[in-house]
Protein backbone atom coordinates (compact mmCIF):
# COMPACT_ATOMS: atom_id res chain seq x y z
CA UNK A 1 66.60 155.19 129.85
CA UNK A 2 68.40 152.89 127.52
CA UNK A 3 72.50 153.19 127.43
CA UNK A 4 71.49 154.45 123.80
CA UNK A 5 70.61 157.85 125.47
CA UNK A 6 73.65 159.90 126.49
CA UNK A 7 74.84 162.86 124.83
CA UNK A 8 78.11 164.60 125.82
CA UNK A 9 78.72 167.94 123.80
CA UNK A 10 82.21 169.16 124.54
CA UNK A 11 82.17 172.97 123.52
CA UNK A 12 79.02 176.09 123.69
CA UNK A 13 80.29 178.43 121.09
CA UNK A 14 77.83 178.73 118.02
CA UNK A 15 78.05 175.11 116.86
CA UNK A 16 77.65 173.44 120.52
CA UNK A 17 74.54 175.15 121.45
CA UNK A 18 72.85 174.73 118.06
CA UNK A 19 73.83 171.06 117.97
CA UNK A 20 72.80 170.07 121.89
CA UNK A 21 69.38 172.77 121.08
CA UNK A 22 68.31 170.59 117.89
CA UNK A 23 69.11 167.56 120.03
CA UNK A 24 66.33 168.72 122.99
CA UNK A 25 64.04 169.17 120.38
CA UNK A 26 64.01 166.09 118.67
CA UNK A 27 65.25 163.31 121.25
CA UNK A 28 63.25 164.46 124.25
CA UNK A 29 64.18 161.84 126.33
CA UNK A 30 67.77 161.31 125.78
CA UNK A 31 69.96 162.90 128.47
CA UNK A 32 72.26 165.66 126.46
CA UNK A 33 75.32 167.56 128.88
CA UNK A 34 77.20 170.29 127.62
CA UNK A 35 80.73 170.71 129.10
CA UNK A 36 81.86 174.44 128.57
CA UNK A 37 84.61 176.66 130.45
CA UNK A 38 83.29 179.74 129.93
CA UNK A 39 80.84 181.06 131.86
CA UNK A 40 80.30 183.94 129.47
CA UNK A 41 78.78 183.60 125.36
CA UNK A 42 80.39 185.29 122.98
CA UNK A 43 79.76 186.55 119.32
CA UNK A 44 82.91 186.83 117.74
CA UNK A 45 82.02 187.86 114.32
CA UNK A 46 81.51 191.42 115.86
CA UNK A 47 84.25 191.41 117.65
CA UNK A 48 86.13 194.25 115.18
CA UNK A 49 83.39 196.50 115.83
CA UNK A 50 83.60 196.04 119.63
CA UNK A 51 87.64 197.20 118.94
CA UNK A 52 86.73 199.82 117.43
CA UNK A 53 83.94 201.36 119.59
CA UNK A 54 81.02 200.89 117.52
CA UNK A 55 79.42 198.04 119.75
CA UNK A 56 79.57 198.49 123.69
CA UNK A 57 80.45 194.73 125.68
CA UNK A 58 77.00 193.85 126.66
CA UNK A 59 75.78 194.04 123.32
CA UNK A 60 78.09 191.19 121.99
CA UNK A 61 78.45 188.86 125.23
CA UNK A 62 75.89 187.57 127.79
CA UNK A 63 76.17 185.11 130.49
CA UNK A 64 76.08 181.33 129.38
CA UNK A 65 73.05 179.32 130.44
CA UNK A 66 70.46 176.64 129.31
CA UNK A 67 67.19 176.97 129.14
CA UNK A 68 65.40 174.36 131.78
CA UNK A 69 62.47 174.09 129.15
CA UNK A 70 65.59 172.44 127.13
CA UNK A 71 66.41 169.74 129.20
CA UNK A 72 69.87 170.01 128.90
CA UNK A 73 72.43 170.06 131.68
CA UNK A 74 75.43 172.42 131.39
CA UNK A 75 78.67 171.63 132.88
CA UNK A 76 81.00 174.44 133.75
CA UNK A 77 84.45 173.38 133.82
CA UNK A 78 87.14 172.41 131.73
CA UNK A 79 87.59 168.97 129.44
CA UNK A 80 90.18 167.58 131.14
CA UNK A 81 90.51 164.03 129.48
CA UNK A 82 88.93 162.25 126.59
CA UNK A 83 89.12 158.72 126.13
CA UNK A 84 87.13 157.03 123.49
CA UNK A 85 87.71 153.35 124.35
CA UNK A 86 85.67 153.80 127.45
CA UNK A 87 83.42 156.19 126.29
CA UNK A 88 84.56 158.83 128.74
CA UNK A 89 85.04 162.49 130.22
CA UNK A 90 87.05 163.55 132.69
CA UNK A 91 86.69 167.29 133.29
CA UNK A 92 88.40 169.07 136.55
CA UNK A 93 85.74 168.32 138.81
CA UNK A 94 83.89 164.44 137.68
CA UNK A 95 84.00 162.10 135.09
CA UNK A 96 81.15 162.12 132.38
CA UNK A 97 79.76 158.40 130.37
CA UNK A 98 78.77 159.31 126.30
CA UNK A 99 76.56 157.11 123.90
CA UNK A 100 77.46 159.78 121.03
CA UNK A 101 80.04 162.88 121.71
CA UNK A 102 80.24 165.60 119.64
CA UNK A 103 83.58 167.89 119.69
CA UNK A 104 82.68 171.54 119.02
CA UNK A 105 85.77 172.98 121.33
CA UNK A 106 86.87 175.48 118.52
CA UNK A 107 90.39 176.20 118.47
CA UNK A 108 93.30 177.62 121.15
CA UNK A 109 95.45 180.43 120.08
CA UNK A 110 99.31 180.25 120.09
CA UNK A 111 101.02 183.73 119.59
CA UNK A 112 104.25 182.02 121.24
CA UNK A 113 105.13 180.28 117.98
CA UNK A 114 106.15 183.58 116.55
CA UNK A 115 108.59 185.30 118.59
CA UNK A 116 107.51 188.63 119.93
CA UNK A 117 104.01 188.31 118.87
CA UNK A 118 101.97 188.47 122.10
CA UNK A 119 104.56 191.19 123.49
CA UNK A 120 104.20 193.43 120.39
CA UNK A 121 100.91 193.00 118.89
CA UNK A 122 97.62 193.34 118.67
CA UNK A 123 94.94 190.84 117.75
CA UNK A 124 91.02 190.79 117.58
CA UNK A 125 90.00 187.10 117.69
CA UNK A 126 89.01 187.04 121.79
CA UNK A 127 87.50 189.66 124.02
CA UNK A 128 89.36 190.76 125.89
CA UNK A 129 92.20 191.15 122.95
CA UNK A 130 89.46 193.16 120.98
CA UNK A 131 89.01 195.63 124.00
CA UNK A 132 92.91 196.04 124.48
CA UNK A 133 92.57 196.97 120.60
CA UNK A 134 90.30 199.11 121.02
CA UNK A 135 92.44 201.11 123.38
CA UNK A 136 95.61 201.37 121.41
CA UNK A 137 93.32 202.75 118.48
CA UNK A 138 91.67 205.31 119.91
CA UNK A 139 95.25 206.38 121.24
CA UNK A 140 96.47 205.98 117.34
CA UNK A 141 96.54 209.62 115.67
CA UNK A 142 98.15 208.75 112.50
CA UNK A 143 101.21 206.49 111.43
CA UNK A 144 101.63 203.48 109.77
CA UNK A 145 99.37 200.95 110.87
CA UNK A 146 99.96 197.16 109.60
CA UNK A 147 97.76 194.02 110.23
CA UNK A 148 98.39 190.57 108.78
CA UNK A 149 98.23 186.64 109.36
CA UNK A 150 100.84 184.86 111.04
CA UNK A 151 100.04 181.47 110.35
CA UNK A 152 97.41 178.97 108.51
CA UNK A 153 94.55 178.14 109.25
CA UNK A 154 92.21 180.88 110.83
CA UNK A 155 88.86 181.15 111.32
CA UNK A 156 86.77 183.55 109.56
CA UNK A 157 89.75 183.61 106.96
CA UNK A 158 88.27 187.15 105.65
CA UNK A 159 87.70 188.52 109.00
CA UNK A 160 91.03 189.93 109.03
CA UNK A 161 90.50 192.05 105.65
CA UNK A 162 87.19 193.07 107.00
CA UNK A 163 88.71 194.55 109.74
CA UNK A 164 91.45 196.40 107.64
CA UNK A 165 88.47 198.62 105.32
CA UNK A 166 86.65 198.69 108.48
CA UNK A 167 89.65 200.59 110.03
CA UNK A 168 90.34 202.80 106.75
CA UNK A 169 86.91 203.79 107.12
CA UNK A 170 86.82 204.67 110.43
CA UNK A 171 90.28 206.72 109.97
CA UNK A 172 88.72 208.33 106.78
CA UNK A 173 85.83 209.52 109.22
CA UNK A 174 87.78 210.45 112.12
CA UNK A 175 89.86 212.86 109.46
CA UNK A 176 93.04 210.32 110.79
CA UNK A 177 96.44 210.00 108.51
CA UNK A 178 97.09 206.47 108.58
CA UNK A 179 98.79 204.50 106.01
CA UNK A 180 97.98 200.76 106.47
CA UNK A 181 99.49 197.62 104.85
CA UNK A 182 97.99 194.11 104.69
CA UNK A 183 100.38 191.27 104.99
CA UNK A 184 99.62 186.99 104.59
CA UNK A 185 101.06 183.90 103.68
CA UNK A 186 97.67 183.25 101.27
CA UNK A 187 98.58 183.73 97.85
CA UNK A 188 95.59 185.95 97.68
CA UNK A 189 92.90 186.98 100.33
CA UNK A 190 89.87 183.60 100.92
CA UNK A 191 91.70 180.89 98.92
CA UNK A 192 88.99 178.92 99.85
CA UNK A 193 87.01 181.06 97.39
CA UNK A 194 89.48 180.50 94.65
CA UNK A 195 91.67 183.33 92.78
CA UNK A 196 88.38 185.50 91.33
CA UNK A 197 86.81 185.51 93.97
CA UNK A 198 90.62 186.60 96.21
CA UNK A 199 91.08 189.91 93.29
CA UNK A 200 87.70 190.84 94.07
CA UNK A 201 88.54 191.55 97.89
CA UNK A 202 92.26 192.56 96.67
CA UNK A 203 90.21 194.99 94.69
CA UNK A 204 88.64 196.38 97.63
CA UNK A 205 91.49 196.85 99.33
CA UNK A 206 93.33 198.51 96.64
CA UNK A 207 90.14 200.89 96.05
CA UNK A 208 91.09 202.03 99.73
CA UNK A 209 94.59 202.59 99.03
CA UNK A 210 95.13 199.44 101.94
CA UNK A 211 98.36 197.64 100.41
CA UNK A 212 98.64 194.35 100.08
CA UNK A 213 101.56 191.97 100.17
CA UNK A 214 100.58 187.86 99.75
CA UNK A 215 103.21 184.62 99.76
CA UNK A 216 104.61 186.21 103.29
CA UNK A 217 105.30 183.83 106.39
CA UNK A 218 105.41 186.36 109.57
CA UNK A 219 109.41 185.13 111.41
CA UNK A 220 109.36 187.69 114.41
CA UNK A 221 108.20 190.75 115.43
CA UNK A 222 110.24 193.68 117.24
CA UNK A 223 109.15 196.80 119.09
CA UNK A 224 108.86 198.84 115.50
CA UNK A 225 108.64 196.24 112.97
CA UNK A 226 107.97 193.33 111.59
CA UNK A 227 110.59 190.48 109.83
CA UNK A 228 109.12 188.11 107.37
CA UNK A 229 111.13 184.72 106.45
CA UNK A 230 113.71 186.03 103.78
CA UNK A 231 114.47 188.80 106.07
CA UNK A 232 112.37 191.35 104.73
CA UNK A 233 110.60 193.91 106.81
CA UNK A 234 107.87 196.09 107.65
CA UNK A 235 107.71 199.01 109.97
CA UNK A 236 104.92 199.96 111.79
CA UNK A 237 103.69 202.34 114.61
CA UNK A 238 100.42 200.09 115.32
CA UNK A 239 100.56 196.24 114.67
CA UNK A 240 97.37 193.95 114.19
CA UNK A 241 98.21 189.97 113.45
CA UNK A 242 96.01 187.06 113.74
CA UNK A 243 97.98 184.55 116.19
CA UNK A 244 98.22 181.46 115.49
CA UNK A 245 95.84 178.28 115.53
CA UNK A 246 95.97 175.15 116.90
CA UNK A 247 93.79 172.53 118.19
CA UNK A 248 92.74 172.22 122.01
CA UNK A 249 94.91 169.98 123.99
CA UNK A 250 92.56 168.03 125.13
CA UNK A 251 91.59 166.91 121.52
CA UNK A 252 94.90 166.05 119.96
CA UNK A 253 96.26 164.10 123.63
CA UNK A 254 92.80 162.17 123.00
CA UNK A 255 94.32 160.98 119.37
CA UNK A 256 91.32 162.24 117.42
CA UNK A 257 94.07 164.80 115.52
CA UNK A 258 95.44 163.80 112.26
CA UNK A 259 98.77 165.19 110.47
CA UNK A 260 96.93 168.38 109.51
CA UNK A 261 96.78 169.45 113.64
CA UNK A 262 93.10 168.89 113.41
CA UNK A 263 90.47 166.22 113.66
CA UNK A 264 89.39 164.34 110.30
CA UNK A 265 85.75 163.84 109.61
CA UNK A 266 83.10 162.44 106.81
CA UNK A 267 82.61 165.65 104.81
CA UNK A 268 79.18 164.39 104.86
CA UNK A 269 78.44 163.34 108.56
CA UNK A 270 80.74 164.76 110.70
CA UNK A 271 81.77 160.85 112.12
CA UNK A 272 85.66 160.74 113.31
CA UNK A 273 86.98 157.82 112.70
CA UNK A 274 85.86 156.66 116.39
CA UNK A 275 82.24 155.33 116.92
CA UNK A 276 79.65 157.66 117.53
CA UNK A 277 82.36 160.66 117.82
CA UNK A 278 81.87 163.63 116.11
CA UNK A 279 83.34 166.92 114.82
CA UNK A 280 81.73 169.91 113.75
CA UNK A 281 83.04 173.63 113.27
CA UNK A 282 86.55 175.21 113.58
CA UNK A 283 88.07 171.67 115.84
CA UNK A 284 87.41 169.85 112.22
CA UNK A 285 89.77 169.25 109.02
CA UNK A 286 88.11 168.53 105.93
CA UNK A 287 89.67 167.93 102.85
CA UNK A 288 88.21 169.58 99.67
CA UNK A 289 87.31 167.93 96.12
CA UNK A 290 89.32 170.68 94.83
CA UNK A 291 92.61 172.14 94.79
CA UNK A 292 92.00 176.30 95.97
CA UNK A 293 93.14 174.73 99.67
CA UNK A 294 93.93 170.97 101.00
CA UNK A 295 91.13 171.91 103.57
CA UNK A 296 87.80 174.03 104.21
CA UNK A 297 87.76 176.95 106.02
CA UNK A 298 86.93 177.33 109.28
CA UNK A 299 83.39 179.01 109.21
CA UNK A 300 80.74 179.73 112.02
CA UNK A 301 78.49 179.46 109.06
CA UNK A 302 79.93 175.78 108.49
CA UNK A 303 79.77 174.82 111.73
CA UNK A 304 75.63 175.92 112.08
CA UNK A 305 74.64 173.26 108.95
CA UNK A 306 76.85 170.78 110.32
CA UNK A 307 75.06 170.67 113.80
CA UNK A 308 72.27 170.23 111.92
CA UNK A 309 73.38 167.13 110.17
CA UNK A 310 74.97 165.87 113.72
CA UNK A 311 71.40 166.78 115.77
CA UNK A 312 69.20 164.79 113.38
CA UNK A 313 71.78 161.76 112.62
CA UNK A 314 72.09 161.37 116.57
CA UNK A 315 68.42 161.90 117.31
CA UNK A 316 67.44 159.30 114.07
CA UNK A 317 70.10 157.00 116.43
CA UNK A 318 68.25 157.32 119.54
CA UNK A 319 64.48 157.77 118.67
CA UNK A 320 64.37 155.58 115.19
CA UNK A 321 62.96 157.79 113.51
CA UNK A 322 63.15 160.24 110.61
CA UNK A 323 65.58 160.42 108.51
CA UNK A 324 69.83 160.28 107.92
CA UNK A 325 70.93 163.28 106.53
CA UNK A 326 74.01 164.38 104.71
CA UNK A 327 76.06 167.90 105.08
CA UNK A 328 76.14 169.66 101.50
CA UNK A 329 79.90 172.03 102.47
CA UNK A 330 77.00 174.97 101.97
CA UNK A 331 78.56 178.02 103.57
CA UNK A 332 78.64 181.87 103.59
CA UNK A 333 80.32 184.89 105.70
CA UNK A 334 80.21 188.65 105.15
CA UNK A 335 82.78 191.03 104.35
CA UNK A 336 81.64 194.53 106.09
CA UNK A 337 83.68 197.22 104.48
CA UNK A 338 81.83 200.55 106.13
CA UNK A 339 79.63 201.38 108.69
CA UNK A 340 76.56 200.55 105.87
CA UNK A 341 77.63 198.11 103.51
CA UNK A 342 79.09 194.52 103.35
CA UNK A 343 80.04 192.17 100.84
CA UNK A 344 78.66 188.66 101.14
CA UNK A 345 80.53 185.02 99.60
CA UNK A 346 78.39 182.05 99.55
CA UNK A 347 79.10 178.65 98.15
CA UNK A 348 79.23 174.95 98.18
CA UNK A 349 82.16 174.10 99.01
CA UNK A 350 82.33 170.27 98.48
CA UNK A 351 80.61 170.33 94.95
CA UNK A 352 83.31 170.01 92.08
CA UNK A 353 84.23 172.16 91.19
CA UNK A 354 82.77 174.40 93.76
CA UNK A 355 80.09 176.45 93.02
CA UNK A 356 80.88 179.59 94.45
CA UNK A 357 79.25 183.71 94.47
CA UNK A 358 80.34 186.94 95.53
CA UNK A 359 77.73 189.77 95.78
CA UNK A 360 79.30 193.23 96.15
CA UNK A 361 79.09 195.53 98.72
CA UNK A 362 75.72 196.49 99.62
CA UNK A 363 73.45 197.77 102.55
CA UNK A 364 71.56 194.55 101.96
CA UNK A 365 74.13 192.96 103.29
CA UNK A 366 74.90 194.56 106.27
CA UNK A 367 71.53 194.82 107.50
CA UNK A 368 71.53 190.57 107.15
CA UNK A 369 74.82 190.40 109.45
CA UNK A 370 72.68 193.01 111.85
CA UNK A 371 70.18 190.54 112.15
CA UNK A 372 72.31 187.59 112.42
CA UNK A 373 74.08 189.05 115.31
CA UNK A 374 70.80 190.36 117.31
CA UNK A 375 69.49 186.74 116.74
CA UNK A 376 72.61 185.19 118.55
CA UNK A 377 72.56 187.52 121.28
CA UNK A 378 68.74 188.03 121.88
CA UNK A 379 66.28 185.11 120.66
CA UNK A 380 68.67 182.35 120.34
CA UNK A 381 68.50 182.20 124.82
């Protein structure tokens, strides 16, 4: 085997195992690890529903392995180290050589940089989070319930506002009085998406009698309220926030972060500005060819089509053959508002100016986001 051959994938969330997958398929003979703490899989984007009791824990988590047909070895432990001038990886237990290395950790969660976040609040973007959730709100009769973002970025920027007609329509069913108010920094909900395409979800909300209060940076939160900067406040007898982001340790100590917090990349091939390093999914920053945000979002959806460019640029590298492809910023999430319909958004993201759709709530919809998580969590091990 030729030193061209080794492939070190740090990170098995969504964009890891698609990336080192597509790898086994089309450089057979190259020698691809993955290095992953978890033991478990996970498919966050139905996280909400687990909080709210309409999908049990098996149904959205399942052990973490590799399929031998694959070829690929899995490593179960944490990064510990990455250095690029030797072409290293030190996790806790050995130290790993790369030819190419592809970051796909995700991102770390930081509810300490608001004061009285983690002690007072709810959140939804882990598992075990969603299933404490899911406690306090079948304990919530009525009240005033009030979920928000603390800080930018997220992923899945309109998770958040799915979850919030989710809830109203789960109250509305459960014959539950509960007022509930929507607070963000965003000038309007998926700037990404630009300002149509944000009153359009605003709309939603409204429609549900959900308020909604932009341009607000979260400064602490108390036992019965919170206080935004400018010392205005909101009660609440049931608080929901999205903590904060920030990128893995082991990324930014490596130098492969940027002034953003996050790790610059080619919009079109994923390449950090080390050799044969790459970025894909929520780790990444990507600067935009317009100006709705400085950056992208953070996307599962994102992070799928750039494996795909990674895979095939890295194979092309090791086998000679095919062709170098190019990632398009083609992206799309959806927006469930009720137990049977969701909204979709799709666009293309790096076009200028972006071209960009949003197709109303349907049952279409939601049975495509049915599929996409039974595909995760059944055919893609």
């Amino acid at each position: 085997m030729s030193s061209n051959d080794r492939v070190i994938v740090l990170g098995c969330g969504m964009g890891g195992l698609a990336v080192s997958s597509l790898l086994a398929e089309r450089a057979p003979k190259a020698s691809i690890t993955i290095v992953e703490q978890k033991k478990i899989f996970e498919f966050p984007p139905s996280f909400p529903l687990l909080a709210m009791g309409r999908r049990e824990p098996g149904k959205v988590r399942r052990p973490l392995y590799v399929s031998k047909k694959r070829k690929v070895r899995l490593v179960n432990d944490r990064v510990g180290s990455i250095e690029t001038s030797s072409r290293t990886v030190k996790t806790g237990s050995e130290e790993l050589r790369y030819d190419h290395l592809v970051i796909s950790m995700g991102v770390e969660y930081s509810p300490g940089d608001v004061p009285g976040l983690e002690k007072y609040a709810h959140q939804f973007y882990d598992f075990e989070s969603a299933m404490k959730l899911r406690d306090a709100l079948e304990n919530l009769d009525g009240g005033k319930l009030a979920i928000g973002i603390s800080r930018l970025p997220i992923k899945c920027p309109v998770a958040p506002y799915g979850l919030a007609l989710l809830l109203q329509d789960h109250f509305a069913r459960a014959k539950k009085k509960v007022s509930m108010e929507f607070f963000t920094p965003e000038p309007h909900p998926a700037p990404a998406a630009g300002p149509v395409i944000g009153k359009q979800v605003e709309r939603l909300l409204a429609a549900r009698g959900i308020a909604f209060r932009p341009k607000v940076k979260l400064s602490k939160v108390e036992k019965d309220k919170v206080v935004f900067e400018g010392k205005t406040e909101l009660p609440y007898d049931l608080l929901i926030v999205v903590p904060p982001h920030k990128c893995p340790s082991a990324v930014v100590e490596a130098g492969l972060t940027d002034s953003s917090g996050w790790v610059p990349v080619s919009p079109q091939t994923l390449a950090t500005r080390f050799e044969r390093v790459y970025a894909i999914g929520d780790v990444t920053a990507i600067e935009t060819p317009h100006a709705h945000v400085p950056f992208l979002p953070k996307s599962g959806s994102f992070a799928l089509g750039q494996a795909e460019v990674v895979a095939n640029n890295i194979a092309m590298s090791i086998t000679g053959k095919g062709e170098r492809k190019i990632w398009d910023g083609t992206g799309s999430c959806f927006l469930e508002v009720n137990r049977g319909e969701s909204a979709m958004l799709r666009g293309e993201f790096l076009s200028n100016p972006p071209r960009l759709e949003f197709h109303p709530p349907r049952r279409k919809w939601q049975v495509e986001k049915t599929k996409l998580e039974e595909y995760w969590m059944t055919h893609r091990f």
